[in-house]
C-alpha atoms as a PDB file:
ATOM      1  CA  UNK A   1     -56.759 -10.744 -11.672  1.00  0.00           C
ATOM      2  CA  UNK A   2     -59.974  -9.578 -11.246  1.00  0.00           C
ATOM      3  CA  UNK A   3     -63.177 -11.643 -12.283  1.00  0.00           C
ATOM      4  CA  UNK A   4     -65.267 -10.860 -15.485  1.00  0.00           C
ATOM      5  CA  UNK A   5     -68.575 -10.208 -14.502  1.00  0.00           C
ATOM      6  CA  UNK A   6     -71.485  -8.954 -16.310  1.00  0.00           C
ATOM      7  CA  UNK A   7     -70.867  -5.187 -15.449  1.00  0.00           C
ATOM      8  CA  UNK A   8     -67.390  -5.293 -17.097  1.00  0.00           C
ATOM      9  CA  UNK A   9     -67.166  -2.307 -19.460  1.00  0.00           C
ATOM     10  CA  UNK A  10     -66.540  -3.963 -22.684  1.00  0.00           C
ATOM     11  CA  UNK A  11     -62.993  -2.047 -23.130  1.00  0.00           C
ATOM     12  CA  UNK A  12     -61.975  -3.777 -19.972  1.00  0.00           C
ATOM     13  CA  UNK A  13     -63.015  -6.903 -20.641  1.00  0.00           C
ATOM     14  CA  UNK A  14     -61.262  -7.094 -23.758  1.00  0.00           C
ATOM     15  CA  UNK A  15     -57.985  -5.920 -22.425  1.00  0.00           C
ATOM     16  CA  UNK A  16     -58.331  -8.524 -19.543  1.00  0.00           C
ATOM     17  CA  UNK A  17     -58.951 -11.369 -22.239  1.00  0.00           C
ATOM     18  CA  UNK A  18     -55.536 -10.027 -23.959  1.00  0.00           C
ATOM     19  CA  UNK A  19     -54.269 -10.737 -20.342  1.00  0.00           C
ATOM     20  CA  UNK A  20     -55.327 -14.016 -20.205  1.00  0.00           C
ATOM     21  CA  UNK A  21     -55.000 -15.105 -23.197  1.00  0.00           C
ATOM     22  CA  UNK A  22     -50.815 -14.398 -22.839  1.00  0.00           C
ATOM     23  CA  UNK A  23     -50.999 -15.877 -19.664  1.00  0.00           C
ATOM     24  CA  UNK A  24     -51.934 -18.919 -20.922  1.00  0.00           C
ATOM     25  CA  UNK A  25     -48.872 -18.573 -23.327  1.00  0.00           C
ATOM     26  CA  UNK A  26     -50.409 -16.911 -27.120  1.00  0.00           C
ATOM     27  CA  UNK A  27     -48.585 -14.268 -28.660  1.00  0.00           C
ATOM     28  CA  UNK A  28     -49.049 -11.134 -29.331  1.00  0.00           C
ATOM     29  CA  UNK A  29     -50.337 -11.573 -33.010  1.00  0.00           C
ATOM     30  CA  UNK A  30     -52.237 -14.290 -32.282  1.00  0.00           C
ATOM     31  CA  UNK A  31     -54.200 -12.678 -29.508  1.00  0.00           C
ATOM     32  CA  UNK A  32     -54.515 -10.134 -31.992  1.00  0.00           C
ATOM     33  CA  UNK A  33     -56.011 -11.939 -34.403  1.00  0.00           C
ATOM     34  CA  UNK A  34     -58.341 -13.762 -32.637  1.00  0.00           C
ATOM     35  CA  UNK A  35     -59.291 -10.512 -30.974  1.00  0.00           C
ATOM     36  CA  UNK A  36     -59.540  -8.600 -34.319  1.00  0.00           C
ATOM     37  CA  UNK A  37     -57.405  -5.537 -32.981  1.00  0.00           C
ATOM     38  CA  UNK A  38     -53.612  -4.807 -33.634  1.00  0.00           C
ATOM     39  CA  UNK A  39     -50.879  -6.487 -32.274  1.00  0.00           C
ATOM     40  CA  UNK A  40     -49.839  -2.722 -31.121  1.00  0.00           C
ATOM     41  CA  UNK A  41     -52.533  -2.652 -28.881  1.00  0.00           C
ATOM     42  CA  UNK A  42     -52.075  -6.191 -27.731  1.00  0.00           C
ATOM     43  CA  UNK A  43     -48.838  -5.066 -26.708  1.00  0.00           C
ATOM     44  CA  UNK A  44     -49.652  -2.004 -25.198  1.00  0.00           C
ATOM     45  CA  UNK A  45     -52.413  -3.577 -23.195  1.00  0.00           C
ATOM     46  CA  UNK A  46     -49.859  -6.246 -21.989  1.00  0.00           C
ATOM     47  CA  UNK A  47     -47.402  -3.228 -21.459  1.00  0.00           C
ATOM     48  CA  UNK A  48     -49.605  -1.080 -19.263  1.00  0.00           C
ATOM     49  CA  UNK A  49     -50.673  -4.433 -16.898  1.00  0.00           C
ATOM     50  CA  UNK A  50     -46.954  -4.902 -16.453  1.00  0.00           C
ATOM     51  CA  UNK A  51     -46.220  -1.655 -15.236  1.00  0.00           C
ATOM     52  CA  UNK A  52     -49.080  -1.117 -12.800  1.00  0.00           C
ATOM     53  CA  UNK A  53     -50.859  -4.838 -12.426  1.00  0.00           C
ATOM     54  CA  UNK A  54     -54.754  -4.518 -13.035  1.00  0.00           C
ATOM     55  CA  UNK A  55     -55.030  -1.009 -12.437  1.00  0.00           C
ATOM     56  CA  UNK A  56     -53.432  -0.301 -15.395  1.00  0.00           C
ATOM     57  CA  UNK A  57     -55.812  -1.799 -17.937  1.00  0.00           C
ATOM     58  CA  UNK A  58     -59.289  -0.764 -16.139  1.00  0.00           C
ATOM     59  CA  UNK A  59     -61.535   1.548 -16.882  1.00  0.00           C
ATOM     60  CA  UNK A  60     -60.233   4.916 -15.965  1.00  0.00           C
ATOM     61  CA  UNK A  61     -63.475   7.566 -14.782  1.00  0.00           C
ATOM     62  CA  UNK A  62     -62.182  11.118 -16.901  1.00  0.00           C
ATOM     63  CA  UNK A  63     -63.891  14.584 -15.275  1.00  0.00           C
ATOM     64  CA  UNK A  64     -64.940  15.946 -18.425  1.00  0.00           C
ATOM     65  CA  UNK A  65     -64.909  19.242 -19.813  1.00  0.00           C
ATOM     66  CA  UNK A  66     -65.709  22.099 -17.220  1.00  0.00           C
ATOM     67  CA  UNK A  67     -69.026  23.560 -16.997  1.00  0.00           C
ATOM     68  CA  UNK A  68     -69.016  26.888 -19.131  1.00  0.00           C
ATOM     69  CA  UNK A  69     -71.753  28.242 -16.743  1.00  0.00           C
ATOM     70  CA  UNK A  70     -70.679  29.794 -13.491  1.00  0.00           C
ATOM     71  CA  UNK A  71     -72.963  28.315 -10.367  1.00  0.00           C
ATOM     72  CA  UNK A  72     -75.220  31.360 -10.222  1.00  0.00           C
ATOM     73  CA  UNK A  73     -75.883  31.251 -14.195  1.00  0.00           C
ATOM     74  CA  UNK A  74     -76.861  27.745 -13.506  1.00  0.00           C
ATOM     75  CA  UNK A  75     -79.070  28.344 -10.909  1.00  0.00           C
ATOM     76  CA  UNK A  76     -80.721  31.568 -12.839  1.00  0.00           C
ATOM     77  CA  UNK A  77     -81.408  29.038 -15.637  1.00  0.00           C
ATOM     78  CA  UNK A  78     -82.835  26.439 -13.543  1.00  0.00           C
ATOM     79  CA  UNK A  79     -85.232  29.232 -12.475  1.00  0.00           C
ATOM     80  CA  UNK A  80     -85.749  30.457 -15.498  1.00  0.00           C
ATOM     81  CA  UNK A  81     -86.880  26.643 -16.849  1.00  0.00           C
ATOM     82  CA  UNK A  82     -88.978  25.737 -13.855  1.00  0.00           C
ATOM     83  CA  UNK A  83     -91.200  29.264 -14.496  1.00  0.00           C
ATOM     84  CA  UNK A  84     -91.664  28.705 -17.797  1.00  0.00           C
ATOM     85  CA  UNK A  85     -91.796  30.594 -21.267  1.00  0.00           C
ATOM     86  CA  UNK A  86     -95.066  33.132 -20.628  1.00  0.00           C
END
């Protein structure tokens, strides 16, 4: 498993704590408990590094909403903030 380290999103650290702590043999509601969350999340945390190891249970980078400005729009806007209000 990968290390902790001080840029570990939170999110990921916690679900690689729930990894750890199972590996060293706690169950599901326990882990739970200790990590204040559900034991449905425990287990679907536990579930998702079975399927596809660490991957599964890092943080995932989502692309967002796309822009509602076309490129050109953008760029007329950017020109239209650099001039100025006069």
């Amino acid at each position: 498993m990968d290390r902790i380290t001080k840029d570990t999103d939170i999110r990921e650290y916690r679900r690689k704590l729930v990894v750890r702590l199972s590996k060293r043999g706690l169950k599901q509601q326990s882990i739970a408990e200790v990590l204040d969350c559900s034991q449905e999340l425990v287990s679907q945390i536990l579930s998702a590094y079975e399927q596809t190891g660490i991957s599964g249970i890092k943080k995932k980078k989502y692309p967002g909403a796309s822009p509602k400005l076309t490129l050109a729009h953008q760029q007329e806007l950017q020109a239209h903030l650099v001039r100025g209000a006069y």
